[in-house]
Protein backbone atom coordinates (compact mmCIF):
# COMPACT_ATOMS: atom_id res chain seq x y z
CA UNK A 1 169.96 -54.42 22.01
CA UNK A 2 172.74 -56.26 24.41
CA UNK A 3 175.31 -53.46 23.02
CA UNK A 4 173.13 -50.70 23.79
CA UNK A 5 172.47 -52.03 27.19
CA UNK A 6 176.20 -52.52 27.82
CA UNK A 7 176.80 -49.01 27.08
CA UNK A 8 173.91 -47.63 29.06
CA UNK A 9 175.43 -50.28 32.37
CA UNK A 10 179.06 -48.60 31.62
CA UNK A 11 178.38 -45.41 31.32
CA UNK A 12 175.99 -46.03 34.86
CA UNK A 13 179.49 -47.13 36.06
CA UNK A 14 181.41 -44.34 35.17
CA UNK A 15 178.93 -42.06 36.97
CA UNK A 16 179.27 -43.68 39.61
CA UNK A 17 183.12 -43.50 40.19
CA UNK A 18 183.12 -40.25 41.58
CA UNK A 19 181.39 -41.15 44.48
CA UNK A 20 183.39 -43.79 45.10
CA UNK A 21 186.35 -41.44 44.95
CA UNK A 22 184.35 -39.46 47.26
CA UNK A 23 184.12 -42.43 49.97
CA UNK A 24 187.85 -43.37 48.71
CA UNK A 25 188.94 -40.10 49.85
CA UNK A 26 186.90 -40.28 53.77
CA UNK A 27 188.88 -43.86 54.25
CA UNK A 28 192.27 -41.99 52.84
CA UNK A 29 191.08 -39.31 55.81
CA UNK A 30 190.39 -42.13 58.61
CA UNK A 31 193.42 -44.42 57.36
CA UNK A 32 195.98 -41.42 57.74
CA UNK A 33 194.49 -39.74 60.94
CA UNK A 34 194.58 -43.11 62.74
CA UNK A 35 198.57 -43.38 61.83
CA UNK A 36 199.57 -39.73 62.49
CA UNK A 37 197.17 -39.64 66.05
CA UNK A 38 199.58 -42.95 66.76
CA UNK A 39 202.98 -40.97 66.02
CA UNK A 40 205.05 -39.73 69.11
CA UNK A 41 204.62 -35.84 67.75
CA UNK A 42 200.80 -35.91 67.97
CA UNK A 43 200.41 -38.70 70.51
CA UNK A 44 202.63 -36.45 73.01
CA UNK A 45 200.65 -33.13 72.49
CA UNK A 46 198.95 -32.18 76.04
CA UNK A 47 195.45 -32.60 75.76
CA UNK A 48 193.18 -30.07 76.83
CA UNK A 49 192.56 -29.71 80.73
CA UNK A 50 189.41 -32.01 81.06
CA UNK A 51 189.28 -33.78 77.63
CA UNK A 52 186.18 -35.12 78.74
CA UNK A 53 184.02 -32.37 79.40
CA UNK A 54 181.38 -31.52 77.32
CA UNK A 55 181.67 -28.06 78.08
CA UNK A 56 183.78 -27.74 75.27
CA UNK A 57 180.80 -28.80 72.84
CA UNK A 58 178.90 -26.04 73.78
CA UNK A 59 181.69 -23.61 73.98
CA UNK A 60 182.62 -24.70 70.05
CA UNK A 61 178.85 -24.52 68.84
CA UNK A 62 178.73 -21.00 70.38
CA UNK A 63 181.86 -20.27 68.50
CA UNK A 64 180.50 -21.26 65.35
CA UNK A 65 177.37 -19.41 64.82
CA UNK A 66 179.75 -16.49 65.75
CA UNK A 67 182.20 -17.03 62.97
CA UNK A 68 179.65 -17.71 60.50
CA UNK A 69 178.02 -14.22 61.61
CA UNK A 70 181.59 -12.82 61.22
CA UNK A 71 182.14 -14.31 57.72
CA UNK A 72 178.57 -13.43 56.34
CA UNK A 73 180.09 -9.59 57.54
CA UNK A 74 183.01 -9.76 55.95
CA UNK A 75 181.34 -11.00 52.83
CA UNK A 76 178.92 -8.33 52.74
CA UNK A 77 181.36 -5.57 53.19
CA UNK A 78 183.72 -7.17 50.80
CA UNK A 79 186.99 -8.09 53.33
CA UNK A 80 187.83 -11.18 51.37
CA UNK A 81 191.37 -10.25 52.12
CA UNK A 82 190.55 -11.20 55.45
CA UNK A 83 188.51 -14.17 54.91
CA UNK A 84 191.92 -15.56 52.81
CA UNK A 85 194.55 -14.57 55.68
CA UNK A 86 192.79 -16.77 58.16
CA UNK A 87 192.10 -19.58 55.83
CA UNK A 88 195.66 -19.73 54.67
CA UNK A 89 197.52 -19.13 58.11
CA UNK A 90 194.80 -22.11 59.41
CA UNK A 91 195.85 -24.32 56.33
CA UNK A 92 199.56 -23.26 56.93
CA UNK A 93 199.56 -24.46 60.42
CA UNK A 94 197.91 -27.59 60.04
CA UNK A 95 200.05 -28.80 57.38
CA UNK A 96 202.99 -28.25 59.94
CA UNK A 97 201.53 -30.80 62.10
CA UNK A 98 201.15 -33.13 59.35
CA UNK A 99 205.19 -32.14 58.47
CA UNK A 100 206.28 -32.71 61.60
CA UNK A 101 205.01 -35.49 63.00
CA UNK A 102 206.18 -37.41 59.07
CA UNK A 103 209.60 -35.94 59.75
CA UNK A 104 209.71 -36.54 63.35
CA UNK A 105 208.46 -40.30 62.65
CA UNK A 106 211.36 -40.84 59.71
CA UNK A 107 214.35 -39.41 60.56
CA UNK A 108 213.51 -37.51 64.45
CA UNK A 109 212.65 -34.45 65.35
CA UNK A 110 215.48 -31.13 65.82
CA UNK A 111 215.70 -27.52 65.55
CA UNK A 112 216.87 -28.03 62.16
CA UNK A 113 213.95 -30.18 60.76
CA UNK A 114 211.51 -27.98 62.93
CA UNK A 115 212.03 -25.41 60.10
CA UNK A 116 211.96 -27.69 57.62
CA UNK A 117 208.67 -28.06 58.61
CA UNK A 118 207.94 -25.03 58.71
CA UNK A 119 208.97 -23.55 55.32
CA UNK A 120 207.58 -26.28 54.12
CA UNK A 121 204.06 -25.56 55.79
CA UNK A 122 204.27 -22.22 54.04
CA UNK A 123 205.56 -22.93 50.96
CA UNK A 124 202.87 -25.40 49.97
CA UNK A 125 200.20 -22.72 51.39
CA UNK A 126 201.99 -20.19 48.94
CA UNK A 127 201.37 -23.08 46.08
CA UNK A 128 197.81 -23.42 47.14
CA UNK A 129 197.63 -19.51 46.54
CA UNK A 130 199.96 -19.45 43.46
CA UNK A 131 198.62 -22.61 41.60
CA UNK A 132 194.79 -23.82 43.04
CA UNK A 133 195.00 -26.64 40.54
CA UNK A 134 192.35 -29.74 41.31
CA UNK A 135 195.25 -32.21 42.27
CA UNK A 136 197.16 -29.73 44.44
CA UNK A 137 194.07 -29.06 46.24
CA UNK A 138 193.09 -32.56 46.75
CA UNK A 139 196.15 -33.10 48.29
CA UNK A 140 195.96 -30.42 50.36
CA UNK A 141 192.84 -31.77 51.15
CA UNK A 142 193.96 -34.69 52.65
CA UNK A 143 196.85 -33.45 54.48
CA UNK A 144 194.54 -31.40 56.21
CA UNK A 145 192.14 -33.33 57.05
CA UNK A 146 193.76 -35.74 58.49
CA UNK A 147 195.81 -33.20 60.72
CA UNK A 148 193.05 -31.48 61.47
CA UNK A 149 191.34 -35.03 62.97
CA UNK A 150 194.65 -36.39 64.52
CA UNK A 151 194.82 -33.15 66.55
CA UNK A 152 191.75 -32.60 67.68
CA UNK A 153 191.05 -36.68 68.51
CA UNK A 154 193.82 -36.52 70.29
CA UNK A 155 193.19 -33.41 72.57
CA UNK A 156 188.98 -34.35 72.90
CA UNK A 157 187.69 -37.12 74.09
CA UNK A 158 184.70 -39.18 72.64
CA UNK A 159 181.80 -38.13 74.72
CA UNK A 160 182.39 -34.02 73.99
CA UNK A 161 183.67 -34.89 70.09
CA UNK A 162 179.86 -36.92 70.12
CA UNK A 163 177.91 -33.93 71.81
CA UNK A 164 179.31 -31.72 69.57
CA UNK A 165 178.67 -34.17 65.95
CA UNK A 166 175.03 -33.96 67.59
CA UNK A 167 174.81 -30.09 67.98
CA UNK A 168 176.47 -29.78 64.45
CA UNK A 169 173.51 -32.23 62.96
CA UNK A 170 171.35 -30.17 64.10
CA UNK A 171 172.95 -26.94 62.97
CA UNK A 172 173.40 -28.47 59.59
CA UNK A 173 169.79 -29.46 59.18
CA UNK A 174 168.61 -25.95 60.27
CA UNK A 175 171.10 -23.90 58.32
CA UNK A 176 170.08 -26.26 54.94
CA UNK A 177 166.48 -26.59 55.39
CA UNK A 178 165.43 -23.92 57.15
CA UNK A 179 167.45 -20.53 57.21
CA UNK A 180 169.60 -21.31 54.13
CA UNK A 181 172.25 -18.69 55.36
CA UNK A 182 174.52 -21.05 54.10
CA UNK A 183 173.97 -20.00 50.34
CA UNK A 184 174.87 -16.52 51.19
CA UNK A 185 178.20 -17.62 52.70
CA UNK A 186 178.97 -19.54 49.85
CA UNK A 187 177.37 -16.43 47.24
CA UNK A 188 180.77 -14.52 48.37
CA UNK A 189 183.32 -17.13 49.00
CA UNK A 190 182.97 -19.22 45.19
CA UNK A 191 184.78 -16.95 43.61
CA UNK A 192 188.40 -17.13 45.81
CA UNK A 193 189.02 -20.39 44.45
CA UNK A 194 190.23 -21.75 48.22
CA UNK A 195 191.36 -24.91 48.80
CA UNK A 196 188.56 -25.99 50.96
CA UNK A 197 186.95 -28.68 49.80
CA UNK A 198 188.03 -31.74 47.26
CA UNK A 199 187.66 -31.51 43.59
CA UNK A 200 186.94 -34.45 41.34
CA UNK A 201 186.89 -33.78 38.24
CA UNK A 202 184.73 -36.11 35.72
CA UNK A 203 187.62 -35.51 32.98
CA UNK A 204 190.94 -35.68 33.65
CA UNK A 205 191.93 -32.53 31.15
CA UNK A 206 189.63 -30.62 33.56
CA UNK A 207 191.09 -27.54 35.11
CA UNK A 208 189.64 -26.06 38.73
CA UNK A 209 192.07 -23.29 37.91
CA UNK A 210 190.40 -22.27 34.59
CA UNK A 211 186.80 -22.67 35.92
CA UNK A 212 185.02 -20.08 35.86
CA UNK A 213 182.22 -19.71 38.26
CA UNK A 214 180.78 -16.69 38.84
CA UNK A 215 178.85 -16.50 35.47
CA UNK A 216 174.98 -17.57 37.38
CA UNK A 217 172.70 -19.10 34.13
CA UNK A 218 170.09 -19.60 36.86
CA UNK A 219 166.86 -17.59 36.03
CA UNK A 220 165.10 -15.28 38.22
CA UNK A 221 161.27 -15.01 38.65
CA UNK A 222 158.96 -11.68 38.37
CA UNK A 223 159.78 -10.70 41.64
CA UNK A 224 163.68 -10.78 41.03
CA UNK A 225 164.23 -13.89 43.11
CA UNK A 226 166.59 -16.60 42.90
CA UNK A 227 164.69 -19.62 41.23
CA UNK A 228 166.50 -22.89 41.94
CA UNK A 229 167.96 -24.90 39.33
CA UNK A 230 167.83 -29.06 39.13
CA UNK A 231 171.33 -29.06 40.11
CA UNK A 232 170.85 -26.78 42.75
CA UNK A 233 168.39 -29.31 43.92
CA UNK A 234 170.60 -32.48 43.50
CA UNK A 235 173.91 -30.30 45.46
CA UNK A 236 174.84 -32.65 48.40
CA UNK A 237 176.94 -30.89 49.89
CA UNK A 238 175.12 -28.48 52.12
CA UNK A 239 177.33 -28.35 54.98
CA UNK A 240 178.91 -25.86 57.75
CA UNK A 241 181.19 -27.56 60.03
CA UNK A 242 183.08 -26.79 62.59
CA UNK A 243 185.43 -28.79 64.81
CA UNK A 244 188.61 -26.93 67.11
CA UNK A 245 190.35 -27.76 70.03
CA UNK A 246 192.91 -24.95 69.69
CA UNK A 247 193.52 -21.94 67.75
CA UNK A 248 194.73 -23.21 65.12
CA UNK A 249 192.52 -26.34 64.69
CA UNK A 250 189.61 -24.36 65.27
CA UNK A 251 190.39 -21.86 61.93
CA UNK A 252 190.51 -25.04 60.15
CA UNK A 253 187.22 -26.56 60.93
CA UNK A 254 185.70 -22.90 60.15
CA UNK A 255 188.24 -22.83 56.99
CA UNK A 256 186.22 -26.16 56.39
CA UNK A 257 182.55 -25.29 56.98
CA UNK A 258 183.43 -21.96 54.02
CA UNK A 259 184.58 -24.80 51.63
CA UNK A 260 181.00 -27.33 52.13
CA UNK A 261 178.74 -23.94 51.33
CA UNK A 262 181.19 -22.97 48.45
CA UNK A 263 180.78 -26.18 47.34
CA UNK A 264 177.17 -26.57 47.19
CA UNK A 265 176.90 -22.90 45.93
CA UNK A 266 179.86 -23.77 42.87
CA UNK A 267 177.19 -27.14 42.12
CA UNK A 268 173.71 -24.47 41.88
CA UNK A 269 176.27 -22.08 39.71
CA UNK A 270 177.79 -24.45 37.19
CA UNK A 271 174.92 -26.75 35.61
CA UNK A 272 177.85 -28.24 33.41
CA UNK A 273 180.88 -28.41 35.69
CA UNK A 274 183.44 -30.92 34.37
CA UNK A 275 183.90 -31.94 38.11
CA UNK A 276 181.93 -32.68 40.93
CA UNK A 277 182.64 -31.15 44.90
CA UNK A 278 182.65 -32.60 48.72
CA UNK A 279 183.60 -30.41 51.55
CA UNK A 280 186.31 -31.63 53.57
CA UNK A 281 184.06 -31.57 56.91
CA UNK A 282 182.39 -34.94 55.49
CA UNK A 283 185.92 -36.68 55.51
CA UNK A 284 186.54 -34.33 58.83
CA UNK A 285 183.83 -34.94 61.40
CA UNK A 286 183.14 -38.19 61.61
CA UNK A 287 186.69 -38.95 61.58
CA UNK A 288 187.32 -36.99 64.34
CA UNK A 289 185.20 -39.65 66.35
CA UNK A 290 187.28 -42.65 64.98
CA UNK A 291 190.46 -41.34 66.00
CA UNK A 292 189.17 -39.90 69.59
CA UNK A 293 187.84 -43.23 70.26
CA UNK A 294 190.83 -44.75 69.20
CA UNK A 295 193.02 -42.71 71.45
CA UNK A 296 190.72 -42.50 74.65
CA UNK A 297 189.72 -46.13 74.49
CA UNK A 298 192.11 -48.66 76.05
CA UNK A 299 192.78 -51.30 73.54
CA UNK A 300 195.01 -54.26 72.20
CA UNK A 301 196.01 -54.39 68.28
CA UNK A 302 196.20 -51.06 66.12
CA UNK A 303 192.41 -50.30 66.54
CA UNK A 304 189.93 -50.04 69.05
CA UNK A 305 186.50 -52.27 68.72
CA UNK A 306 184.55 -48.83 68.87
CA UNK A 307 186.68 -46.63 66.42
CA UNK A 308 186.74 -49.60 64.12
CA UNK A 309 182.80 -49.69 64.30
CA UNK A 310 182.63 -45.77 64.16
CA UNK A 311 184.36 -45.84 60.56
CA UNK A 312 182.24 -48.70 59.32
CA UNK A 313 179.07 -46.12 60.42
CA UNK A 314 180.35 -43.95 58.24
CA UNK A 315 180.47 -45.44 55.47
CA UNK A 316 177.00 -46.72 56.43
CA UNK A 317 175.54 -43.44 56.41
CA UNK A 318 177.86 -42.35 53.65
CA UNK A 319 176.24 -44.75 51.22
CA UNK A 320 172.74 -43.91 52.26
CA UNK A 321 173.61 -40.22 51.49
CA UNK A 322 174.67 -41.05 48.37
CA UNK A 323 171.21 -43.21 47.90
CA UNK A 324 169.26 -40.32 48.68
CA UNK A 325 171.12 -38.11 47.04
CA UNK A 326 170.88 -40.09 43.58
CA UNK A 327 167.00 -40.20 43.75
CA UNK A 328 167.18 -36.32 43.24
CA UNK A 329 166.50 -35.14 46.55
CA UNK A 330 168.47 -32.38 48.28
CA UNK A 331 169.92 -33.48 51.65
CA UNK A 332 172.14 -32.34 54.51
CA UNK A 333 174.90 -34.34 55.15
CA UNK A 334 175.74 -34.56 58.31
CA UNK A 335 172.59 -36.24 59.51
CA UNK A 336 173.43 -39.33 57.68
CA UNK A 337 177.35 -39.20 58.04
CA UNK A 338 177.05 -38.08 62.09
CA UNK A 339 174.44 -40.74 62.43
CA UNK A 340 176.17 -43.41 61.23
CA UNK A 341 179.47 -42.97 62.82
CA UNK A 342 177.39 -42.18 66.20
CA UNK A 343 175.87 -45.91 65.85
CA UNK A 344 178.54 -47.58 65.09
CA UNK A 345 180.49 -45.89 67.91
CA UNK A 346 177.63 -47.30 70.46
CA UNK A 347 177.40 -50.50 68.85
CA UNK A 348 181.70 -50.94 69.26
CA UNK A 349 181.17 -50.03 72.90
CA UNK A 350 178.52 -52.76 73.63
CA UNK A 351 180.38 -55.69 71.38
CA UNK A 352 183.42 -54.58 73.50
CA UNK A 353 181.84 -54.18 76.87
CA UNK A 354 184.30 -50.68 76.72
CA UNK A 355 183.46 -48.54 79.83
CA UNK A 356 182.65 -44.67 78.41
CA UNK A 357 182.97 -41.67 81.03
CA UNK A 358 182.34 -37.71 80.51
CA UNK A 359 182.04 -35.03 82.83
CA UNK A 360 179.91 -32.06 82.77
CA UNK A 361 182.54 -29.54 83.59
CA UNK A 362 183.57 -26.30 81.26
């Protein structure tokens, strides 16, 4: 009887790891944006005009339901060649920021090492094309994420970067619960195999590359419409995210909100996957608020009382997502992960009597 309850406590356990990789791989994320935000190359990057104006919110939210339009278009007319060229040049140019500012902080930054960076920008995006495998991509994953966030928290300040983790809550809520336009997004993107989100496979002989997953064992009902499966309804990872300050950054955040709807689409197609799936917008956007807080926020020691409190939030609302999200019940992320950091943010502020400021310009 004691055996057979050790076994049933272990193998508990090893379900469990994943999501502890998951979380493993947000404080990997906030870790490595803090550094690279600190290093001369990204530190030194002119900010945007008014960094504090929450103009820029609006102006990004706008831009998102826009893309998304443009996306579900391309989908439908089947320009996937198109939907790949700006993933690719967004993941190419954000892994030159990561690069750079490594080579820049090692050895200093020349003309010579400037193209070292960036071959070597587009020779791992060639890799990612050539060779999609599960590690690859999770590296990749990281990389990009935490350029992504040590650019754009170091060009937006923390008022806007909150304004817009408030529209995009909202968004996500609507677009999961109530339009669903998500799961046509990710109907079309699945089967490109683009590294956009982080793989974590349950075995480690499994193969992302191999995977196939556009065979759909869902059934339909009389009237030829898509009935849900139970995994379908236990997929966390409902999100569309969207985060830019520049070009660049901003084809990454979209690159990011394609990868959370393939995600949740590739956990409703494969009942048996050998690996589970988390957008990189759920390492991404809270992040973003740790390292703008971090950067904007005068402070002595490595971290700032809010930015500290804005990644404990995280994990805060992190843990209740993955609470929820155990008990068999379908949720949107970034009401619990937004949330969270959100809190914590205001509750840094008032243990460090911090002043905040915004303006209302565009």
């Amino acid at each position: 009887m004691n055996s057979e309850k050790s076994r049933t406590f272990a193998k508990k356990l090893e379900d469990l790891v994943p999501y502890f990789i998951m979380g493993l791989f947000i404080l990997i994320v906030q870790i490595g944006s803090l550094w690279l935000s600190a290093t001369e190359y990204i530190a030194s990057q002119p900010p945007l005009e008014n960094p504090e104006s929450v103009g820029y919110s609006i102006y990004y939210i706008v831009m998102l339901v826009l893309f998304t339009a443009l996306i579900i278009y391309l989908i439908k007319k089947n320009k996937t060649f198109i939907i790949r060229g700006i993933i690719y040049f967004a993941i190419a140019v954000t892994l030159y920021y990561v690069f750079a500012a490594i080579i820049d902080k090692a050895v200093g930054m020349n003309d010579i090492f400037e193209i070292v960076s960036i071959v070597a920008a587009i020779a791992f995006a060639v890799l990612l094309y050539k060779y999609p495998e599960w590690y690859i991509i999770d590296f990749a994953g990281l990389m990009i994420s935490i350029g992504a966030c040590a650019v754009i928290g170091v060009s937006l300040s923390y008022v806007p970067i909150i304004v817009l983790m408030i529209g995009l809550l909202i968004y996500d809520f609507i677009s999961v619960y109530k339009t669903k336009h998500m799961l046509t997004l990710a109907n079309g993107m699945m089967d490109l195999k683009l590294p956009i989100l982080f793989v974590i496979p349950k075995k480690w002989n499994y193969s992302y590359v191999e995977e196939d997953f556009s065979d759909d064992d869902d059934e339909n009902d009389e009237n030829g419409n898509h009935e849900k499966s139970s995994e379908e309804k236990n997929s966390e990872n409902h999100e569309l995210k969207a985060n830019e300050i520049l070009a660049a950054a901003e084809m990454v955040e979209e690159v990011k909100a394609d990868g959370n709807a393939a995600a949740a689409e590739i956990q409703k197609k494969k009942k048996k996957s050998d690996a589970l799936f988390m957008g990189l917008g759920d390492a991404v956007i809270p992040t973003l608020l740790v390292v703008s807080a971090n950067h904007f926020i005068e402070h002595d020691g490595l971290i700032s009382m809010p930015s500290l409190f804005t990644a404990i939030g995280t994990f805060v609302g992190f843990a209740a997502l993955m609470y929820v999200v155990s008990k068999g019940k379908p949720q949107a992320g970034l009401p619990f992960l937004n949330t969270g950091a959100i809190l914590g943010f205001a509750a840094g502020v008032i243990i460090s009597g911090a002043t905040v400021s915004f303006s209302l310009g565009f």
